[in-house]
C-alpha atoms as a PDB file:
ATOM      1  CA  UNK A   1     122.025  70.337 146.260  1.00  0.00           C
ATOM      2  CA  UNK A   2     119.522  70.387 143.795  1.00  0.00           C
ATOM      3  CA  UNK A   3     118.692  67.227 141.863  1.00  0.00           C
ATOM      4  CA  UNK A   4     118.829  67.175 137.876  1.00  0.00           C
ATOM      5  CA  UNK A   5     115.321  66.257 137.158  1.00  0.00           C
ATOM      6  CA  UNK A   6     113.988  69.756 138.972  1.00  0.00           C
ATOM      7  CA  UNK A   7     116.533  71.321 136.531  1.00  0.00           C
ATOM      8  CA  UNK A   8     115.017  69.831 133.466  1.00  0.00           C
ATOM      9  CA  UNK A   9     111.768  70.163 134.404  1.00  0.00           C
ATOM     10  CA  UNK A  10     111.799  74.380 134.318  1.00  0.00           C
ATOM     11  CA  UNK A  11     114.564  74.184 131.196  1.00  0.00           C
ATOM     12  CA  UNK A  12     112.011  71.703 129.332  1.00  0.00           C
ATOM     13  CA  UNK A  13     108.892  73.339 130.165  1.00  0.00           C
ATOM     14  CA  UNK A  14     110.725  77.044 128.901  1.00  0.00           C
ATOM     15  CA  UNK A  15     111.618  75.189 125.435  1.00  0.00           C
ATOM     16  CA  UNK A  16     108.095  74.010 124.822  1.00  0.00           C
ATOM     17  CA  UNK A  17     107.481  77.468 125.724  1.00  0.00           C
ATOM     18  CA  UNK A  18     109.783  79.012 123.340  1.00  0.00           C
ATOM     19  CA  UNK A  19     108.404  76.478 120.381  1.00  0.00           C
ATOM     20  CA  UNK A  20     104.887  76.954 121.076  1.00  0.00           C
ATOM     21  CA  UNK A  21     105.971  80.691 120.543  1.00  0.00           C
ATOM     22  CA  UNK A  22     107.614  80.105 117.381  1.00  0.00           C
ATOM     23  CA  UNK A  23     104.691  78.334 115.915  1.00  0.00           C
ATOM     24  CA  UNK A  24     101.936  80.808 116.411  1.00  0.00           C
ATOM     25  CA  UNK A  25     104.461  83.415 115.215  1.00  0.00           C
ATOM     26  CA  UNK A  26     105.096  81.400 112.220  1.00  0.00           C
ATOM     27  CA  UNK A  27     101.393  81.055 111.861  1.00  0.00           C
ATOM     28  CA  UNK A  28     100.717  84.733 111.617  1.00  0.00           C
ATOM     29  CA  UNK A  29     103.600  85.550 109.956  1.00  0.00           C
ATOM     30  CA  UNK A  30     102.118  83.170 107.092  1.00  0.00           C
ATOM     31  CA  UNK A  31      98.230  85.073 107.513  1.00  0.00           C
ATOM     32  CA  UNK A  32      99.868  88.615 107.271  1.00  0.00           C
ATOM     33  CA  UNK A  33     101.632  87.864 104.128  1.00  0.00           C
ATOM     34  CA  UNK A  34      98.384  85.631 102.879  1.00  0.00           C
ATOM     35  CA  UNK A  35      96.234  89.158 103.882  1.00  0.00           C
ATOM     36  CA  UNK A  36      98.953  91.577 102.071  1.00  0.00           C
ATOM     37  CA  UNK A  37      98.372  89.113  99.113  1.00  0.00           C
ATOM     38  CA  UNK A  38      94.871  90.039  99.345  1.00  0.00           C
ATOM     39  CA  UNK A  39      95.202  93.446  99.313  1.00  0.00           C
ATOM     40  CA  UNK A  40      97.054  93.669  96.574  1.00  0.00           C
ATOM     41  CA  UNK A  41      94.875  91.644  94.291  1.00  0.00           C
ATOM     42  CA  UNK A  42      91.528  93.935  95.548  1.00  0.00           C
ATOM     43  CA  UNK A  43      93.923  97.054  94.887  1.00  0.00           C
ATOM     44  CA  UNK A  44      94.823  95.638  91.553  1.00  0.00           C
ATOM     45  CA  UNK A  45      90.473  94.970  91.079  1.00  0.00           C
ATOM     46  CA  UNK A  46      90.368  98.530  92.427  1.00  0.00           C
ATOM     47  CA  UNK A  47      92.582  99.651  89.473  1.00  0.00           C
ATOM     48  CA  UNK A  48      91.213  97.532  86.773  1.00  0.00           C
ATOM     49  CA  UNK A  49      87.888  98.902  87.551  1.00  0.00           C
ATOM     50  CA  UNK A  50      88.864 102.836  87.787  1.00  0.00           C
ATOM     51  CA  UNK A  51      90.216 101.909  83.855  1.00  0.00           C
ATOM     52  CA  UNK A  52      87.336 100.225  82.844  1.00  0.00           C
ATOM     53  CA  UNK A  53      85.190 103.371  84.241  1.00  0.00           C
ATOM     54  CA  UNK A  54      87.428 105.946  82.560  1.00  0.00           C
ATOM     55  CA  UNK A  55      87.181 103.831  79.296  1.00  0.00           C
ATOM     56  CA  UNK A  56      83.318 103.825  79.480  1.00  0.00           C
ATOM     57  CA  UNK A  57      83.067 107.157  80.447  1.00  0.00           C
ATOM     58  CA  UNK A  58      85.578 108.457  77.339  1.00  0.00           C
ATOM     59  CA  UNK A  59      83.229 106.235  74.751  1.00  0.00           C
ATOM     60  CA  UNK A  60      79.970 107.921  76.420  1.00  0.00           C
ATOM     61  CA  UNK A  61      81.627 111.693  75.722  1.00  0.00           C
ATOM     62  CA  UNK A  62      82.830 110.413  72.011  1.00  0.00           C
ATOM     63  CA  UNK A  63      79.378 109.265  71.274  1.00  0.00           C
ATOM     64  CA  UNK A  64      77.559 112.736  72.674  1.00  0.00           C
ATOM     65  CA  UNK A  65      80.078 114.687  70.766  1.00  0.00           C
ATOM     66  CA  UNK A  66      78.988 112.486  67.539  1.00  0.00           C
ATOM     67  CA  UNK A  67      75.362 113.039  68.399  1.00  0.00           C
ATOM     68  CA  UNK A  68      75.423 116.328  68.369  1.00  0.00           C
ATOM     69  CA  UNK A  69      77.348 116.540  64.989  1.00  0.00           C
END
């Protein structure tokens, strides 16, 4: 017969297992989501900056066109 205590032993050792697991999933779960974060605000910077380009570039071509005139 096989005594309780070598029971528990495996069954206790698999559920600190099991929660170790959860915890370093948790953990990257939360560093994706903190790195798709990121990437949105540097696509956002990305964006901002291709407007601010095509707004410079616009006021360059409306002040040739006035320099030629």
């Amino acid at each position: 017969m096989v005594s309780k205590v070598s029971l528990e032993d495996p069954l206790t050792h698999l559920r600190r297992e099991r929660e170790r697991c959860l915890s370093e999933r948790e953990l990257y779960e939360s560093r994706l989501f903190d790195l798709i974060d990121t990437v949105i605000v540097i696509n956002q910077t990305i964006l901002n900056y291709d407007k601010a380009i095509e707004k410079l570039e616009e006021e360059q071509q409306q002040e040739r066109e006035r320099e030629r005139e």
